[in-house]
PDB file of N, CA and C in Angstrom:
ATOM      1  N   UNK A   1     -11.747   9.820  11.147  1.00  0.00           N
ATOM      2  CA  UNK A   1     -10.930   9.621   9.951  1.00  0.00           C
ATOM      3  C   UNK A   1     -11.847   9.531   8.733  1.00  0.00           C
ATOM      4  N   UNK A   2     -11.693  10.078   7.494  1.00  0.00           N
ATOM      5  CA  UNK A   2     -12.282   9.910   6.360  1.00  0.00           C
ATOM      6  C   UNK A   2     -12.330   8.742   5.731  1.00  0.00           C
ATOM      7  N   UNK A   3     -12.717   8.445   4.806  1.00  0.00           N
ATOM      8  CA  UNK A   3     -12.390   7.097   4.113  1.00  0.00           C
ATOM      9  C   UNK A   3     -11.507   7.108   3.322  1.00  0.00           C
ATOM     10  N   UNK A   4     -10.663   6.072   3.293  1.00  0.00           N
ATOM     11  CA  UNK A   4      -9.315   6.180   2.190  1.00  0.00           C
ATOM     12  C   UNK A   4      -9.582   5.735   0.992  1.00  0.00           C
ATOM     13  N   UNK A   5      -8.735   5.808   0.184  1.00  0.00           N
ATOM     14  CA  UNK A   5      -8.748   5.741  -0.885  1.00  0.00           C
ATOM     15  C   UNK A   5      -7.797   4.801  -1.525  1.00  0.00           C
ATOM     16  N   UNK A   6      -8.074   3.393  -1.489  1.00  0.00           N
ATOM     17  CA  UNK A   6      -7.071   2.359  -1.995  1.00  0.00           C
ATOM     18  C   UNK A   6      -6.949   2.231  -3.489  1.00  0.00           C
ATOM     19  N   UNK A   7      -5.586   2.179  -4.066  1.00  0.00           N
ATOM     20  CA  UNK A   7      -5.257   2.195  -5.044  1.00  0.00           C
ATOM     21  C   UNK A   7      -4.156   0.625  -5.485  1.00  0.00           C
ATOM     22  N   UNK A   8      -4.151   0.198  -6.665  1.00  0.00           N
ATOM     23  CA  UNK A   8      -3.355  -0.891  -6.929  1.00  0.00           C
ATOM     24  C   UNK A   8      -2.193  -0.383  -7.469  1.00  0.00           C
ATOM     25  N   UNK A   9      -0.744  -0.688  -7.629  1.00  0.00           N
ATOM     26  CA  UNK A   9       0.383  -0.569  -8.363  1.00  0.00           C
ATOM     27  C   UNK A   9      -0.131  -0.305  -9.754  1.00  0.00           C
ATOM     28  N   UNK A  10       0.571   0.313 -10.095  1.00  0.00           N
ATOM     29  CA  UNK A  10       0.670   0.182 -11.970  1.00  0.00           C
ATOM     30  C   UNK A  10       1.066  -1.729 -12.135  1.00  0.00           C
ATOM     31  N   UNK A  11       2.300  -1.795 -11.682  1.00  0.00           N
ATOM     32  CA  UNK A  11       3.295  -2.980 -11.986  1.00  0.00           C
ATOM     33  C   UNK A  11       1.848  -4.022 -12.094  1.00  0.00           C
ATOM     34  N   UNK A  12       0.775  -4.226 -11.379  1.00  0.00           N
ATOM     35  CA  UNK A  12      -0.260  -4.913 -10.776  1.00  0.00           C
ATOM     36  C   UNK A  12      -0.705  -6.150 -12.257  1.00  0.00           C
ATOM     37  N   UNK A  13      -0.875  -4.821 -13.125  1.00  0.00           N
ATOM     38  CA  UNK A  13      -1.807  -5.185 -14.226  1.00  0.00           C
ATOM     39  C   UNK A  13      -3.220  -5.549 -14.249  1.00  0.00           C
ATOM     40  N   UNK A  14      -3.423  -6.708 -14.522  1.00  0.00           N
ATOM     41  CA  UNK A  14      -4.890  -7.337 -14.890  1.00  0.00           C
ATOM     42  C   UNK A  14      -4.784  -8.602 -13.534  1.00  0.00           C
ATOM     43  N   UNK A  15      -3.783  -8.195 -12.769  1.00  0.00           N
ATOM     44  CA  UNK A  15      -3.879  -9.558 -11.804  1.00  0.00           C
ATOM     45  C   UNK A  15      -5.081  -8.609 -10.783  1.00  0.00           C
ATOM     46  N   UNK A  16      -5.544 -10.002  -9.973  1.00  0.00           N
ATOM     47  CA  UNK A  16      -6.466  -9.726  -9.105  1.00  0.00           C
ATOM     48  C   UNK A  16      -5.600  -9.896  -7.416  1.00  0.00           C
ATOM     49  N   UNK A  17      -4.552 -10.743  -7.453  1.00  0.00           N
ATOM     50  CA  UNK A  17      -3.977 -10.649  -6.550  1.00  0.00           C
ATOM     51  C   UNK A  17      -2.646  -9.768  -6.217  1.00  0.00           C
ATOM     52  N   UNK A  18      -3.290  -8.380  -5.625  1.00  0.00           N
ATOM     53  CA  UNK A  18      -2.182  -7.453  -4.766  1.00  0.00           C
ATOM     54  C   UNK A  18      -2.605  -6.629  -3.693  1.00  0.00           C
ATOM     55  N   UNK A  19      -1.897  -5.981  -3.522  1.00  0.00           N
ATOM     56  CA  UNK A  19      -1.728  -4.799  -2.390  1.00  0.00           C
ATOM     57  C   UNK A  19      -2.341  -3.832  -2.831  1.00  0.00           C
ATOM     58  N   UNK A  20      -3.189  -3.181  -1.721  1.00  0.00           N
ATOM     59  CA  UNK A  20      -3.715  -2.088  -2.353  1.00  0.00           C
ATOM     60  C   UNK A  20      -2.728  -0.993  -1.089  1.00  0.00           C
ATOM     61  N   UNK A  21      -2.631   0.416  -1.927  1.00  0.00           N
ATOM     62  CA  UNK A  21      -2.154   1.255  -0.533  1.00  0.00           C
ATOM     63  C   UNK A  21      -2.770   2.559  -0.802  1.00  0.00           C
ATOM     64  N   UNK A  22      -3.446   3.169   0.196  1.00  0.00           N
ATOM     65  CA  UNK A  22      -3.320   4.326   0.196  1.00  0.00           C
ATOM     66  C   UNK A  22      -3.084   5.330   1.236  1.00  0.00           C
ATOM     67  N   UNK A  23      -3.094   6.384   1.356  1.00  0.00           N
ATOM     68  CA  UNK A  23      -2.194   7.491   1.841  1.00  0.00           C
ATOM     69  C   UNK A  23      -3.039   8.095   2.986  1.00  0.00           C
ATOM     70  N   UNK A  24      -2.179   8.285   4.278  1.00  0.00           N
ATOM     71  CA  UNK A  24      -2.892   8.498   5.373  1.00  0.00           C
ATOM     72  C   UNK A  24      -2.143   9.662   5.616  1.00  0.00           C
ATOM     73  N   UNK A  25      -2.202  10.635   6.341  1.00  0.00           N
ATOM     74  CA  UNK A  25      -1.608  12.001   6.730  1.00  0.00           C
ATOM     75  C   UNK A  25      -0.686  12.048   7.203  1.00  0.00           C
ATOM     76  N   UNK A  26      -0.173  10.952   7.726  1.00  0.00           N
ATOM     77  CA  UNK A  26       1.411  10.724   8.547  1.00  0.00           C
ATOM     78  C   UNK A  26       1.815   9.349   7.629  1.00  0.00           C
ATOM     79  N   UNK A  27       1.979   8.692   6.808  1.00  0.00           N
ATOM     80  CA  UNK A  27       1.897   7.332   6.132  1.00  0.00           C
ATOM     81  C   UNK A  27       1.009   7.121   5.027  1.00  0.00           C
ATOM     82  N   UNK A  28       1.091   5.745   5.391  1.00  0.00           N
ATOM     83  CA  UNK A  28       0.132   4.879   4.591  1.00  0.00           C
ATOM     84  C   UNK A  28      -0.853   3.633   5.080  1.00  0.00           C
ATOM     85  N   UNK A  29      -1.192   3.576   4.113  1.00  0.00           N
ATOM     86  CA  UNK A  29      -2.322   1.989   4.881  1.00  0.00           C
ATOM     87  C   UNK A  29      -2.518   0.858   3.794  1.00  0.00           C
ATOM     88  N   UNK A  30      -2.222  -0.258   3.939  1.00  0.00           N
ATOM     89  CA  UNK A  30      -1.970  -1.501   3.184  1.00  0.00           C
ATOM     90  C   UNK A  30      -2.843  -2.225   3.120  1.00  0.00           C
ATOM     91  N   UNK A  31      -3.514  -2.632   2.327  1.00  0.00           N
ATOM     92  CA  UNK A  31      -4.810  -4.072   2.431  1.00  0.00           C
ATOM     93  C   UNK A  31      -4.631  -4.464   1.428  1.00  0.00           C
ATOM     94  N   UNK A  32      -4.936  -6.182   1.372  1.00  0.00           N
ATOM     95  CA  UNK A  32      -5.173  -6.947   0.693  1.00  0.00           C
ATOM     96  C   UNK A  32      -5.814  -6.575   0.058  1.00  0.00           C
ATOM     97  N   UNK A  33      -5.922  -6.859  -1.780  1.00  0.00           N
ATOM     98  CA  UNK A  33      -7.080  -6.273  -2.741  1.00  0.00           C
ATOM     99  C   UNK A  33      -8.209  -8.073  -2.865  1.00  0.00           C
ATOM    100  N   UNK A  34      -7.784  -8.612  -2.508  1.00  0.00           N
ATOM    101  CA  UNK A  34      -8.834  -9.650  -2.728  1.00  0.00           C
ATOM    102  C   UNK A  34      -9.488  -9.748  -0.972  1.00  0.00           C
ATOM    103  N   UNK A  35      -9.347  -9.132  -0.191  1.00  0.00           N
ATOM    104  CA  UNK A  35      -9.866  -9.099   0.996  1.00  0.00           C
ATOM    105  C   UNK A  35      -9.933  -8.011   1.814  1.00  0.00           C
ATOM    106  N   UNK A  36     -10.551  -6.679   1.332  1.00  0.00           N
ATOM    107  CA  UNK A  36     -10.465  -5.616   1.438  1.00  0.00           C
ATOM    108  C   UNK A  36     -11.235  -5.075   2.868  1.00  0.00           C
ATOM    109  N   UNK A  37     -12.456  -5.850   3.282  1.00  0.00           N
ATOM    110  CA  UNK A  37     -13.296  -6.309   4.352  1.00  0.00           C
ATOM    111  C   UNK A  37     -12.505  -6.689   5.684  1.00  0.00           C
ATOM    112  N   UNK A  38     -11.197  -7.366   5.403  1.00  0.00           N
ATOM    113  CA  UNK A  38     -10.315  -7.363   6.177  1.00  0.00           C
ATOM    114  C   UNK A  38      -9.672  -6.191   7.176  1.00  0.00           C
ATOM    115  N   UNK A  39      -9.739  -5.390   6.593  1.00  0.00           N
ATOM    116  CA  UNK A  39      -9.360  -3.824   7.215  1.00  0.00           C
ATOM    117  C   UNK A  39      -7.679  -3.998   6.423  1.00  0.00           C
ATOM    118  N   UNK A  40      -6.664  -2.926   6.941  1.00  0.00           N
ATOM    119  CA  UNK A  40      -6.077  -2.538   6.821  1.00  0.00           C
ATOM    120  C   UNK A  40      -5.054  -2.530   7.438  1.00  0.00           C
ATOM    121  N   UNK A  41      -3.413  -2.120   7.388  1.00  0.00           N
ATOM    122  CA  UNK A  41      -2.402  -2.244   7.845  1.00  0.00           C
ATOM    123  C   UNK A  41      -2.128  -0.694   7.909  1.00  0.00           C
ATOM    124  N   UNK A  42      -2.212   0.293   9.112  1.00  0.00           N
ATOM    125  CA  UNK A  42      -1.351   1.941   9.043  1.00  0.00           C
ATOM    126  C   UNK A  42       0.254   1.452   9.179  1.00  0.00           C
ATOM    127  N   UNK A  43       0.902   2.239   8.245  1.00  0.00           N
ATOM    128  CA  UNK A  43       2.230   2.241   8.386  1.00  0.00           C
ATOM    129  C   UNK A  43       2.649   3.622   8.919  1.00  0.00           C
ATOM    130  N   UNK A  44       3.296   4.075   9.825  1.00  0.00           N
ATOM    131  CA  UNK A  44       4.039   5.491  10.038  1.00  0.00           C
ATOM    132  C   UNK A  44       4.856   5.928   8.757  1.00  0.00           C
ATOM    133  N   UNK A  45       5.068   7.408   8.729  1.00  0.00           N
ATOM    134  CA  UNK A  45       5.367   7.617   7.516  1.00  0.00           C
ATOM    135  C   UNK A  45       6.730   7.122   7.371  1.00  0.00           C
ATOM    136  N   UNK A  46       7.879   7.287   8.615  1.00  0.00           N
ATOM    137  CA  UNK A  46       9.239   6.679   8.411  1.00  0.00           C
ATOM    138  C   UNK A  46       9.543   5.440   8.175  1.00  0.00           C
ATOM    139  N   UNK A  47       8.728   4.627   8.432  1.00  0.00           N
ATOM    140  CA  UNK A  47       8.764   2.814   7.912  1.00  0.00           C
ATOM    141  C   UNK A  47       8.266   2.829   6.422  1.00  0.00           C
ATOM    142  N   UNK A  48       7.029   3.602   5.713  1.00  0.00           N
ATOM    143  CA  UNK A  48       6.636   3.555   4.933  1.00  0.00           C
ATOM    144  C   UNK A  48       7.735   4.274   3.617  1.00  0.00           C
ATOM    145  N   UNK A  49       8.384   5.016   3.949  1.00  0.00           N
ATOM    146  CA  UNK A  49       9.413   5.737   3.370  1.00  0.00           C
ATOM    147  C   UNK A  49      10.713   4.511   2.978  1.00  0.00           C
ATOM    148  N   UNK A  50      10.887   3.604   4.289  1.00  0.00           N
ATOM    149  CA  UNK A  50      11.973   2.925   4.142  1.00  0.00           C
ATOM    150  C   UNK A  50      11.754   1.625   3.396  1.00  0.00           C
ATOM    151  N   UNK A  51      10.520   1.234   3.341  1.00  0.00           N
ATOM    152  CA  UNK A  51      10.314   0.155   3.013  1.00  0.00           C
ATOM    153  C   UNK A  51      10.442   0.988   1.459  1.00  0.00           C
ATOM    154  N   UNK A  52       9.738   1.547   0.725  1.00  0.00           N
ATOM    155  CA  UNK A  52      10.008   2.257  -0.479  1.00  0.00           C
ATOM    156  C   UNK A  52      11.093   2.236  -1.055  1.00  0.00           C
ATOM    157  N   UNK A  53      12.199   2.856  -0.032  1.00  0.00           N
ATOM    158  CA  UNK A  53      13.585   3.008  -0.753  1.00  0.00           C
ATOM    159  C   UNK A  53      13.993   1.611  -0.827  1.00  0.00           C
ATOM    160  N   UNK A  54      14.079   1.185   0.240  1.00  0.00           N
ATOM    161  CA  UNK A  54      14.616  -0.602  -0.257  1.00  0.00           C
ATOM    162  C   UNK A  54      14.034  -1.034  -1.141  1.00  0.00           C
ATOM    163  N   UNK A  55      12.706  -1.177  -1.926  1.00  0.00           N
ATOM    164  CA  UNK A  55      11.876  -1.811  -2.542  1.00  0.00           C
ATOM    165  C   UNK A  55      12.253  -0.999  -4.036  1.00  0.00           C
ATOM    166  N   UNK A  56      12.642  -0.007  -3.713  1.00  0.00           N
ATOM    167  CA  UNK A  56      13.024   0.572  -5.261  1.00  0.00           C
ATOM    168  C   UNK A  56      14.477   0.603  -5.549  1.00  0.00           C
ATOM    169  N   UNK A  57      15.270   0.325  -4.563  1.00  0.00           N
ATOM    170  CA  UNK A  57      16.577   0.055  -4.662  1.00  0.00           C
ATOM    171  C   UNK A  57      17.458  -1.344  -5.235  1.00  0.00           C
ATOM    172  N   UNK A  58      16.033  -2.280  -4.812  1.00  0.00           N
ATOM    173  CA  UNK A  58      16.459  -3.827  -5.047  1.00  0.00           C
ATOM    174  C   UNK A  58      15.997  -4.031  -6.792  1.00  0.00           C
ATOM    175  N   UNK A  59      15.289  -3.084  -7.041  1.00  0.00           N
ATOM    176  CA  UNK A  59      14.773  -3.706  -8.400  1.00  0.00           C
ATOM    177  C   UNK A  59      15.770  -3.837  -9.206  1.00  0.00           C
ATOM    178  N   UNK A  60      15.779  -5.154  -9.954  1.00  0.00           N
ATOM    179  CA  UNK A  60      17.063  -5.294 -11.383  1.00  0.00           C
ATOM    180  C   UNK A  60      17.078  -4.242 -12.055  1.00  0.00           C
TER     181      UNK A  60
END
């Protein structure tokens, strides 16, 4: 596997505490941005899809 490429939200700002995600060939992959050493979370792409739509569906 190559090395990924973690990225923060826009929404994030100047905070130091979030999620970083970046993009795996079938999904995604999730890590902590203040504990990056930690490794990572792979999501399959159909969980990663769903969690999305709910997460953009709930916003006010």
């Amino acid at each position: 596997m190559t090395e990924l490429v973690f990225r923060k939200s826009s929404y994030s700002g100047a905070g130091e505490n979030c999620v970083e995600v970046a993009d795996l060939p079938c999904g995604a992959a999730v890590r902590d941005s203040k504990a990056p050493e930690r490794g990572h979370l792979p999501f399959p792409a159909a969980e990663w899809d769903a969690f999305l739509h709910a997460a953009l569906t709930q916003r006010p």
